[in-house]
Protein backbone atom coordinates (compact mmCIF):
# COMPACT_ATOMS: atom_id res chain seq x y z
CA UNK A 1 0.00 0.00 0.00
CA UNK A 2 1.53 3.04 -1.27
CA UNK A 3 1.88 6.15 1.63
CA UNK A 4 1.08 9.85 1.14
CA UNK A 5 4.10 11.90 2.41
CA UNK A 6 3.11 14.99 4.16
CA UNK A 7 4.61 18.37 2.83
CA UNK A 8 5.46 20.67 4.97
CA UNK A 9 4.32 24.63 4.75
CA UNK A 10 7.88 25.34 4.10
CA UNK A 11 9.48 22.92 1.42
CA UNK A 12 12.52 24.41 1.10
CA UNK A 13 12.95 24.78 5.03
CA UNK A 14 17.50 23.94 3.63
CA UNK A 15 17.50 27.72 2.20
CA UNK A 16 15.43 29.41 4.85
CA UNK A 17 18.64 31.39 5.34
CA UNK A 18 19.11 32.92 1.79
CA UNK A 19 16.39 36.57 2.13
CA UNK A 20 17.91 36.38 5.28
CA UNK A 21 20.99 37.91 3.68
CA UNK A 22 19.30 40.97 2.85
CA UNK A 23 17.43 41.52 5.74
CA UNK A 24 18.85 44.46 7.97
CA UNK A 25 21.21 43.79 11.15
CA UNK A 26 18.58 44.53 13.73
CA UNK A 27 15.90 41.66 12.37
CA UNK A 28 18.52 39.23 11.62
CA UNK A 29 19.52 40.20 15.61
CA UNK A 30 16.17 39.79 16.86
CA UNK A 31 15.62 36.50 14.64
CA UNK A 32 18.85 35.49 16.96
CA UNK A 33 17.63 36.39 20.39
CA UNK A 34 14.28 34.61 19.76
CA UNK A 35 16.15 31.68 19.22
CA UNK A 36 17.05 31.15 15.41
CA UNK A 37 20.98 30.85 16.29
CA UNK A 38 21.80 29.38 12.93
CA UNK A 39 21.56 32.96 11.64
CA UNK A 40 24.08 34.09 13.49
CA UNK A 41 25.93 32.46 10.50
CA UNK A 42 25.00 35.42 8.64
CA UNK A 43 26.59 38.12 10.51
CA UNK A 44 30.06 36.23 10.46
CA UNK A 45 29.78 36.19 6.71
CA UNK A 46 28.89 39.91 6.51
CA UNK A 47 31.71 41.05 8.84
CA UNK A 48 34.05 38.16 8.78
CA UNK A 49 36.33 39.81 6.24
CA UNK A 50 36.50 43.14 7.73
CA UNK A 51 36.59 42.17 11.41
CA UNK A 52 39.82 40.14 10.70
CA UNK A 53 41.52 43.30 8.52
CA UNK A 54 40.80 45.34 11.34
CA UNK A 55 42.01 43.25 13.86
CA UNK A 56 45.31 42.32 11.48
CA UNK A 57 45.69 45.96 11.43
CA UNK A 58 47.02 45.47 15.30
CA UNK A 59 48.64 42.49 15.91
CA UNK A 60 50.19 42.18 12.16
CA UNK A 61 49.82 38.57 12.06
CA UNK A 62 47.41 36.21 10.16
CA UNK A 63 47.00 33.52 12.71
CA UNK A 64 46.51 36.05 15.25
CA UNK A 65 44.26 38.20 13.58
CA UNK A 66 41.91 35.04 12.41
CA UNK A 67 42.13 33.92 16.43
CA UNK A 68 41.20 37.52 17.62
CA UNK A 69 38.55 38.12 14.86
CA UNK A 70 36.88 34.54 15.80
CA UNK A 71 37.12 35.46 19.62
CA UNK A 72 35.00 38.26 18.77
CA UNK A 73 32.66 36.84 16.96
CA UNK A 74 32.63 34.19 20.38
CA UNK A 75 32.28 36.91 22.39
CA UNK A 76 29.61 39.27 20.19
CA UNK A 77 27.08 36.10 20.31
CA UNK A 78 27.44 35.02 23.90
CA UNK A 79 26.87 39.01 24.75
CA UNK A 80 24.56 39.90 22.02
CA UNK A 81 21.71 40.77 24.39
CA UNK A 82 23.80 43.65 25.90
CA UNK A 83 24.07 44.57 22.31
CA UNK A 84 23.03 48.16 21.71
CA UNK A 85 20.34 48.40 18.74
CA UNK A 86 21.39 52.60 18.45
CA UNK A 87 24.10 51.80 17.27
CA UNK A 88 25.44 49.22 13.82
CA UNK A 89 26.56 45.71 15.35
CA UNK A 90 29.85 46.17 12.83
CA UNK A 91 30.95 49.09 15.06
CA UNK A 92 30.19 46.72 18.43
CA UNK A 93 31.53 43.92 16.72
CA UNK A 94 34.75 46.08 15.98
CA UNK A 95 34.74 47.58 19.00
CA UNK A 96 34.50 44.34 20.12
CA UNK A 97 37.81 43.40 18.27
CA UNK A 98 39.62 46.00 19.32
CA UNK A 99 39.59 45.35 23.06
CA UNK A 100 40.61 42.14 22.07
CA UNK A 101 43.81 42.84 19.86
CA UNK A 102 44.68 45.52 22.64
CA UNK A 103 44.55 42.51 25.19
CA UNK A 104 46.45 40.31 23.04
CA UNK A 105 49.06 43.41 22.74
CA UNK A 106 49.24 44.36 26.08
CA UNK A 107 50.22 40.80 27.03
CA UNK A 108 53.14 40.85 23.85
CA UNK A 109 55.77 42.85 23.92
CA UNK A 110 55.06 46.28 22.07
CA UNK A 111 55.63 46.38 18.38
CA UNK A 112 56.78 48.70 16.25
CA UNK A 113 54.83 49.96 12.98
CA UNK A 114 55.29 48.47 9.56
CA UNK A 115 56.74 50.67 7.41
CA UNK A 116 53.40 51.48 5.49
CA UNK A 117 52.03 52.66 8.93
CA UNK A 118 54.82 54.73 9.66
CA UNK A 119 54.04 56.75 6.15
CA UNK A 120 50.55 56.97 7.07
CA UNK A 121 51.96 58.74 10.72
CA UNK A 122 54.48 61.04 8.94
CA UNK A 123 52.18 62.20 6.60
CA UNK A 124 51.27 64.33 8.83
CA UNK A 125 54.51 65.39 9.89
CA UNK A 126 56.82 68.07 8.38
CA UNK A 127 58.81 66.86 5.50
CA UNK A 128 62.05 64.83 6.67
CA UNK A 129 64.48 62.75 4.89
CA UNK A 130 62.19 59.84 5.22
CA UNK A 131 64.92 56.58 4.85
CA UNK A 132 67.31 58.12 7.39
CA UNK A 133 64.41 58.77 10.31
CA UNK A 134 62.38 55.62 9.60
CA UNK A 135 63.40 54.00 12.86
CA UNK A 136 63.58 56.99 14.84
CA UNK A 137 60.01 57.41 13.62
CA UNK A 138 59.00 54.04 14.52
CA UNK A 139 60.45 54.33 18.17
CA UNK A 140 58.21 57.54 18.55
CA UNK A 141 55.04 56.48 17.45
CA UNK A 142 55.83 52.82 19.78
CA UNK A 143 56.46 55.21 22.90
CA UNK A 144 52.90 57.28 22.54
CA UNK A 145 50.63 56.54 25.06
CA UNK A 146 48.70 53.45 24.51
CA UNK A 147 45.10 55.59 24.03
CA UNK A 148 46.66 57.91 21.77
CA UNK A 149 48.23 54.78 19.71
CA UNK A 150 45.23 53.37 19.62
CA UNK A 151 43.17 56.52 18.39
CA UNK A 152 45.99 57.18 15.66
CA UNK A 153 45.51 53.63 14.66
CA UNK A 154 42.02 53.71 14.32
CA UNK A 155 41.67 57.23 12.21
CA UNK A 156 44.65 57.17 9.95
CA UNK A 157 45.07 53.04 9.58
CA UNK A 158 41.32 52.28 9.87
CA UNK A 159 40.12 55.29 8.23
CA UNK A 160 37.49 55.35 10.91
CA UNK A 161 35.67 58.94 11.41
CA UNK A 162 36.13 60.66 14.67
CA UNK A 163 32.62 59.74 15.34
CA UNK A 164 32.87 56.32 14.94
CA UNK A 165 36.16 56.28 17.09
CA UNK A 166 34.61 57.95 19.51
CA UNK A 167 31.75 54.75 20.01
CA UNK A 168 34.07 51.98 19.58
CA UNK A 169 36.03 53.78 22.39
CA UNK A 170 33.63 54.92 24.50
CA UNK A 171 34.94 58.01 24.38
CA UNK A 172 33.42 61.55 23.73
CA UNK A 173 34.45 62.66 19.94
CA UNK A 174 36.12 66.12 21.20
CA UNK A 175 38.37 63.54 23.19
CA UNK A 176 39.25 61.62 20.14
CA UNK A 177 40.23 64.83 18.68
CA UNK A 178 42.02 66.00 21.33
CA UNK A 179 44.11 62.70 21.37
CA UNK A 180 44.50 63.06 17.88
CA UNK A 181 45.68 66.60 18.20
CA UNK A 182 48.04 65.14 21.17
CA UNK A 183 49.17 62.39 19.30
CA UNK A 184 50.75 64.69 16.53
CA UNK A 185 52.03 67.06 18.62
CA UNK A 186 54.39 64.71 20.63
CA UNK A 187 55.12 62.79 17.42
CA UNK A 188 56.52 66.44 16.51
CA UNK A 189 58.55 66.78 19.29
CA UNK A 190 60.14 63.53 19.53
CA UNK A 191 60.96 63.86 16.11
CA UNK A 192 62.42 67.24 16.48
């Protein structure tokens, strides 16, 4: 005797996941905290690329980077209902990221800048024979401060705007400018 199958009101229940792609952050969020976890998916592989660039941008190495940026990720979806809707999850996420590579740093002995980086700093320095004060330059930026490091890092390696410096700081944006300002200014001196 031959048996009717049932169909289910969703047939293709495998590719629920595909319109979830273009669905915004918050829904996708809330899809999450009502219990869809498998979504979560979605977020890695909208950030995933830029999280880990970001977090390379501090520790300069791959492994590292791939470690912190997964960590993150760990850490955003264990958390996620402290997550603040006002503001995009990249720039928690990232913010996110950040405490971790500064963690990982802090623990590691303090590295000097690439040579790319170091352009980046000088840039906004007064014209210098560049090859004869690269290491000179290098010990300078090393010895600032670690918030005003971390602010130059963010704004002229990250290209991050003050504004969004100032929320994956928690800082208020005239400080970021301020350590920006700061930053220079010593950079100036010991360079002097």
């Amino acid at each position: 005797m031959e048996q009717k199958v049932a169909h289910s009101a969703q047939p293709f229940r495998s590719y629920k996941h595909i319109p979830v792609m273009k669905q915004s952050e918050q829904k996708i969020i809330h899809q999450i905290l009502n219990g869809d976890e498998n979504v979560y998916g979605v977020l890695i592989d909208r950030y995933k690329e830029g999280l880990y660039r970001h977090c390379f941008q501090f520790v300069r190495d791959e492994a590292t980077a791939e470690d912190i940026a997964q960590e993150a990720f760990i850490h955003a979806y264990t958390h996620l209902g402290q997550y603040n809707e006002a503001y995009r999850f990249s720039t928690w996420l990232y913010k996110i990221g950040t405490n971790l590579a500064l963690q990982f740093l802090r623990r590691k002995q303090p590295r000097l800048l690439e040579e790319n980086e170091v352009d980046l700093v000088i840039s906004t320095l007064p014209a210098t024979d560049q090859l004869a004060r690269n290491n000179e330059i290098r010990d300078a930026v090393a010895k600032l401060p670690t918030r005003l490091g971390q602010t130059i890092n963010l704004r002229y390696f990250e290209g991050k705007t003050y504004e969004e410096i100032a929320t994956i700081l928690k800082t208020p944006q005239g400080t970021i400018k301020a350590r920006v300002h700061r930053a220079k200014k010593q950079l100036k001196e010991m360079l002097s």
